[in-house]
Protein backbone atom coordinates (compact mmCIF):
# COMPACT_ATOMS: atom_id res chain seq x y z
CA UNK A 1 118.10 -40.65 25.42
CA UNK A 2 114.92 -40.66 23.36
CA UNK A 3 113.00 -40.69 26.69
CA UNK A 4 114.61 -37.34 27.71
CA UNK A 5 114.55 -35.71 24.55
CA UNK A 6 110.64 -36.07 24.51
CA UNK A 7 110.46 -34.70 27.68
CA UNK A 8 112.45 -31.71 26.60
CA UNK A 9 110.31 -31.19 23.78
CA UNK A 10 107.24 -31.49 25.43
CA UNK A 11 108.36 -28.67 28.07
CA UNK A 12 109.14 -26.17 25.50
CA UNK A 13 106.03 -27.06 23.65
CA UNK A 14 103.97 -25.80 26.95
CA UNK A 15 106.22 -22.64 27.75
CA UNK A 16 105.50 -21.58 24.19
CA UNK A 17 101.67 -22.59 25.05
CA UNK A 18 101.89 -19.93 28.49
CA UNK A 19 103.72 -17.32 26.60
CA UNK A 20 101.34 -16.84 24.21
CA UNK A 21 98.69 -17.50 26.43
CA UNK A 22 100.34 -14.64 28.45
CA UNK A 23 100.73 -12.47 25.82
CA UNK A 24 97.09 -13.12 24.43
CA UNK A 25 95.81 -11.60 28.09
CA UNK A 26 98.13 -9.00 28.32
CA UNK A 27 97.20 -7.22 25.11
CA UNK A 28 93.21 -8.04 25.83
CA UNK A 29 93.87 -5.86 29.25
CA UNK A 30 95.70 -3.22 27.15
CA UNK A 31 92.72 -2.77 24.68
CA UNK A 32 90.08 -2.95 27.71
CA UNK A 33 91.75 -0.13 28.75
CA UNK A 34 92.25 1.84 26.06
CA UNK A 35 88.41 1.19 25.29
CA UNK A 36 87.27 2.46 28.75
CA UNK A 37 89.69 5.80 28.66
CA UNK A 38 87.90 6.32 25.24
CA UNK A 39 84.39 6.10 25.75
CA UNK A 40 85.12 8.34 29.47
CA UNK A 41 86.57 10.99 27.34
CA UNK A 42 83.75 10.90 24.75
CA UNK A 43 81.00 10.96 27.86
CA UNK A 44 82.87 14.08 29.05
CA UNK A 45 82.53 15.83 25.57
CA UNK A 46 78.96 14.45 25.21
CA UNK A 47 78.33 16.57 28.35
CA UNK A 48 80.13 19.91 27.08
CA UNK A 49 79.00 20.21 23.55
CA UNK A 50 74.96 20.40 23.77
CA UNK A 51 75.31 23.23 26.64
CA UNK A 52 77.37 25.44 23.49
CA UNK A 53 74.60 24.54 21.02
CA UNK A 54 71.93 25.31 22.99
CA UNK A 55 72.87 28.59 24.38
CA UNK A 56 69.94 30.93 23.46
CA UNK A 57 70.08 34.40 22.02
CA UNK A 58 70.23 37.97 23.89
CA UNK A 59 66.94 38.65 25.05
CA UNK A 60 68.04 42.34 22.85
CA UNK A 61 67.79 39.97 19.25
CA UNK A 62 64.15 38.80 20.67
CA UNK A 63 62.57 42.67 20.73
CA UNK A 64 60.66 43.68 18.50
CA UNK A 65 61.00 47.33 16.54
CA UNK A 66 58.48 48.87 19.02
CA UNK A 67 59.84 47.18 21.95
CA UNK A 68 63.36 48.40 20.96
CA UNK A 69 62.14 51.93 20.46
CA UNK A 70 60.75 52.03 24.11
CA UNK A 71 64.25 50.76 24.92
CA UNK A 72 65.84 53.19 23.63
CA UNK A 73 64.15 55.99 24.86
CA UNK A 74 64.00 54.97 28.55
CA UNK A 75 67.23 53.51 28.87
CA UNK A 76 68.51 57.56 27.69
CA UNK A 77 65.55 59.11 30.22
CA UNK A 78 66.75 59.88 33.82
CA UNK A 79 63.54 62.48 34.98
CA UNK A 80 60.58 60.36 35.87
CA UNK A 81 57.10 61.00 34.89
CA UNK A 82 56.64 62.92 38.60
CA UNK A 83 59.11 65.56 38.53
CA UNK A 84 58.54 65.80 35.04
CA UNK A 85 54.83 66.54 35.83
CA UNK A 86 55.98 68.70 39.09
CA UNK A 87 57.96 71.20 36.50
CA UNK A 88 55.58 71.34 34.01
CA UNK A 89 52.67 72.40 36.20
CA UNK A 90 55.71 75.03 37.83
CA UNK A 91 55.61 76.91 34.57
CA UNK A 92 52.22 77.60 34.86
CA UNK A 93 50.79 79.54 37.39
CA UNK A 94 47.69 77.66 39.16
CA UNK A 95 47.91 75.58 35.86
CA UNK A 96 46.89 71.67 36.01
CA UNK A 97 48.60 68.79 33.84
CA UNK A 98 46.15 67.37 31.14
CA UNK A 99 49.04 65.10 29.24
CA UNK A 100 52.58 64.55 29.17
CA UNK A 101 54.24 62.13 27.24
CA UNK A 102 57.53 60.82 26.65
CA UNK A 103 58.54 61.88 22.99
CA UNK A 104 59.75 58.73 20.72
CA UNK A 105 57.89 56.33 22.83
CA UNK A 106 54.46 55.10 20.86
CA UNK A 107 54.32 58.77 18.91
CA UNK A 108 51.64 57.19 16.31
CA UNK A 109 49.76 55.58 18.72
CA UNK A 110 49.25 58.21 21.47
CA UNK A 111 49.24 60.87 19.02
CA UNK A 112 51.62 63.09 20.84
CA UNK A 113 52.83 66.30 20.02
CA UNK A 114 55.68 66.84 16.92
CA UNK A 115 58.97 66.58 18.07
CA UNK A 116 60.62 68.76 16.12
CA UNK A 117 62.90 71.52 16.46
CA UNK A 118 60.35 74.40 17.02
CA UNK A 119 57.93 72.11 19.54
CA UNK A 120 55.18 72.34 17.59
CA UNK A 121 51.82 71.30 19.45
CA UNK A 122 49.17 69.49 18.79
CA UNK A 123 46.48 71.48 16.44
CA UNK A 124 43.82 70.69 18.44
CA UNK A 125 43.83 72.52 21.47
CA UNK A 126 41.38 69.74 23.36
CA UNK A 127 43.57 67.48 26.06
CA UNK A 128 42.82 64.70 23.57
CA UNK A 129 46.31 64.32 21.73
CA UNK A 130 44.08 64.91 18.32
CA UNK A 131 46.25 64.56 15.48
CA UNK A 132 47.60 67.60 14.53
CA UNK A 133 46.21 68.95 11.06
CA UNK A 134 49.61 70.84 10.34
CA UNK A 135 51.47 67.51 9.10
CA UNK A 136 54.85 68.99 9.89
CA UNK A 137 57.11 66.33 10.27
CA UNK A 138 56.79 62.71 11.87
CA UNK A 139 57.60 61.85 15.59
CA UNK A 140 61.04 60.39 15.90
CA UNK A 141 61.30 56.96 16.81
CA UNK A 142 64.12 58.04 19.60
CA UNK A 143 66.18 60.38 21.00
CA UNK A 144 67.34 63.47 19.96
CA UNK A 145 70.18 64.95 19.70
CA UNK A 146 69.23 66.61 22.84
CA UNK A 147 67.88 63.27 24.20
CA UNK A 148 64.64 62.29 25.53
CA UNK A 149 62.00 64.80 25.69
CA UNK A 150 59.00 65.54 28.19
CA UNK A 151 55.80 67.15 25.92
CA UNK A 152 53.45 68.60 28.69
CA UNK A 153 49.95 70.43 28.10
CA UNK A 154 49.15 72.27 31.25
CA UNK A 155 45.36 74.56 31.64
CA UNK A 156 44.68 77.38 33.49
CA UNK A 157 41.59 77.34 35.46
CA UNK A 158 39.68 78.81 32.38
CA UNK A 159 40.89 75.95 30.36
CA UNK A 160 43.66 77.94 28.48
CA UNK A 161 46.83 75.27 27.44
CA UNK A 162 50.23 75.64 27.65
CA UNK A 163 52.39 73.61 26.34
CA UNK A 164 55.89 72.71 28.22
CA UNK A 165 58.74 70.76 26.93
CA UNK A 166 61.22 69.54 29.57
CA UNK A 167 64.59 67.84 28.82
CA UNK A 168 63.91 63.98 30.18
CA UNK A 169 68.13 63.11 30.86
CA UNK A 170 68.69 67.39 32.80
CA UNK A 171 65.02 68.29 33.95
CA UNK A 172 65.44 71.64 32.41
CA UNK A 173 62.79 73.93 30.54
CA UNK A 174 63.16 73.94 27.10
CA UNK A 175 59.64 75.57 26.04
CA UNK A 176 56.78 77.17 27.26
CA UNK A 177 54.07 78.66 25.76
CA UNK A 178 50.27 79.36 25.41
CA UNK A 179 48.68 77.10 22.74
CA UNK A 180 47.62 79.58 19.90
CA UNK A 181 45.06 77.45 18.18
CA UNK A 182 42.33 77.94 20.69
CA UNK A 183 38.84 79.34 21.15
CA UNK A 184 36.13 80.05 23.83
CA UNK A 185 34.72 76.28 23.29
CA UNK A 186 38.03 74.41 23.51
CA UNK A 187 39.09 75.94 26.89
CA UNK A 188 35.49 75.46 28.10
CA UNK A 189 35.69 71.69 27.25
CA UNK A 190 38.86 71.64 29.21
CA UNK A 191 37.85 73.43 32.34
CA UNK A 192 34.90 71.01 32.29
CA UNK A 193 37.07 67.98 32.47
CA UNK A 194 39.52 69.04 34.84
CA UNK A 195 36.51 70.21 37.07
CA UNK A 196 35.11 66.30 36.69
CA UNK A 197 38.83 64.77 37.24
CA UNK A 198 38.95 64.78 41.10
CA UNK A 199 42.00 62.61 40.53
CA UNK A 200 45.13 63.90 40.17
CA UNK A 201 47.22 62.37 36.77
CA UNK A 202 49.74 61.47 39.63
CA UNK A 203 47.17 59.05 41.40
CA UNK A 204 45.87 57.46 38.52
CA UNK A 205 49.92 56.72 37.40
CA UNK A 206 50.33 55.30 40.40
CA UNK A 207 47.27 52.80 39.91
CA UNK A 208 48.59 52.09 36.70
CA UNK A 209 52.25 51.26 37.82
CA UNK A 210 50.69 48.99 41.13
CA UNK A 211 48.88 46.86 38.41
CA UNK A 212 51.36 46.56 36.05
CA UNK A 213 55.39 47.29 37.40
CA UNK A 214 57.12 49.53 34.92
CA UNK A 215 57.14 53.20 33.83
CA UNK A 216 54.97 55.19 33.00
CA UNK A 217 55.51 57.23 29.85
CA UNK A 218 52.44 59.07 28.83
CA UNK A 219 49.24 60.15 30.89
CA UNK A 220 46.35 62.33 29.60
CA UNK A 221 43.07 63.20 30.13
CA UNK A 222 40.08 61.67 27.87
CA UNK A 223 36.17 61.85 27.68
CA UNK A 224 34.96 58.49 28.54
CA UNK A 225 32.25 58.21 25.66
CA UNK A 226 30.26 60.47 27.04
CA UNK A 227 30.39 58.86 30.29
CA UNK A 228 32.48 60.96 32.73
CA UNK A 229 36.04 61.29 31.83
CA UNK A 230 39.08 59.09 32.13
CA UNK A 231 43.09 59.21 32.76
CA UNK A 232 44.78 57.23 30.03
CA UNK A 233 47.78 55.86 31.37
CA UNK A 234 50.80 54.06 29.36
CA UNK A 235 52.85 51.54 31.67
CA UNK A 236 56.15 50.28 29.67
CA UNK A 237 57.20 47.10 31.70
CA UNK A 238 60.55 45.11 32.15
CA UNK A 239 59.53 43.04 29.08
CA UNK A 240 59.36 46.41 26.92
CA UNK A 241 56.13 45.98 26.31
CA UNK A 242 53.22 49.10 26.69
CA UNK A 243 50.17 48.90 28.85
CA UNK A 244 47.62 51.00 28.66
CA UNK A 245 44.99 51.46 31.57
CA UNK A 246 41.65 53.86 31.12
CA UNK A 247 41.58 55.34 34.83
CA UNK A 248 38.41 56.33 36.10
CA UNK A 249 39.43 60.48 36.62
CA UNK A 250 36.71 60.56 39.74
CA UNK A 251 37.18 56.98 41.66
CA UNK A 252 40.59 55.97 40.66
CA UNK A 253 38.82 53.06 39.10
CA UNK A 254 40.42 50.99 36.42
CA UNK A 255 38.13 50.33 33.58
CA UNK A 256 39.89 49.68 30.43
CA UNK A 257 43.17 47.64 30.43
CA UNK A 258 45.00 46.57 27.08
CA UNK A 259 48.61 45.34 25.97
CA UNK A 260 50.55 46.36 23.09
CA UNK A 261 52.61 42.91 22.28
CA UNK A 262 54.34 44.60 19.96
């Protein structure tokens, strides 16, 4: 009897041994697991989060005030700097373009004429874009209420200007009208350059625009210190940002280039 009762007890002893043994594996499995379904699910969200945080910001919040200007303006302008030029020259019988210029786009650097409600030109009747000595009113930095405007100066053969304004979004005439503010010496300097400029304003745009892609906003004719004269040429490119190219008037020969990073 003592025999068999020892026997007993030592069998229970080991099933209690394999149970917990059993048990001890079982709940190491569990948390192995539970540990690998954790650390997928944080390698997944590892992945997600950084592409959120490092989304960049509209290439619109990166512009600068200039840059947004020219935006403005040309994304409101539907008549290109051809016909534009093509219907300013229209008004003018045998008449030749010596600038036009996109209104709101660069006013202070190009100089261009005043924007305002009665069109008022330049006071210098040379195809320079001189300041004009009136001081009434500065250029608006975009559209008016009208939209986008097209400020032409086109000469006679004697050298007489006219100035045209042209709606930039319809194409249509709003202005045109012989430059008051001019004498015998100012339309002589202006027949002289247009009889040097064998170039067209058209060509040199087009050399411009095959250097730089983009649109052109503002062409006019310049003396070339002295030395011949020149087709300035402003190039606004997909970046926003304003080229402007010195085009030899006679040879079609670029000889200034410089970029507004502004």
């Amino acid at each position: 009897m003592n025999s068999a009762s020892s026997r007993s007890r030592t069998l229970q002893a080991v099933g209690a041994l394999s149970l917990a043994a059993a048990t001890v594996l079982l709940m190491t499995g569990c948390g192995q697991s539970s540990d690998s379904a954790s650390s997928a699910a944080t390698s997944e969200a590892a992945k997600v989060v950084p592409q959120k945080q490092t989304t960049s910001p509209s290439a619109t919040a990166q512009l600068t005030e200039d840059q947004q200007e020219r935006k403005t303006v040309l994304d409101a302008t539907k008549v290109t700097f051809d016909d534009a030029a093509t219907t300013a020259t229209g008004e003018v019988a045998g008449g030749k373009l010596v600038e036009l210029d996109l209104e709101g786009v660069d006013d202070d650097d190009n100089q261009s004429p005043s924007p305002t409600a009665t069109g008022s030109p330049t006071g210098s009747p040379s195809p320079t874009g001189s300041p004009s000595p009136t001081g009434t009113g500065s250029p608006s930095a975009s559209p008016g209420a009208d939209g986008p405007v097209w400020a032409a100066e086109v000469a006679e053969k004697d050298g007489t200007i006219h100035t045209v304004r042209i709606n930039a979004v319809d194409g249509k005439v709003i202005e045109a009208r012989v430059d008051a503010d001019q004498d015998a010496d100012d339309k002589k300097q202006t027949a002289d350059w247009l009889a040097q400029a064998t170039q067209t304003p058209q060509q040199a745009a087009k050399v411009a625009t095959e250097k730089k892609k983009g649109t052109v906003t503002s062409v006019s004719l310049e003396d070339n210190e002295g030395d011949g004269v020149i087709w300035q040429v402003d190039v606004v490119g997909s970046d926003w940002k304003k080229t402007t190219f010195d085009v030899d008037a006679k040879n079609d020969t670029i000889v200034r280039e410089e970029t507004d990073e502004d």
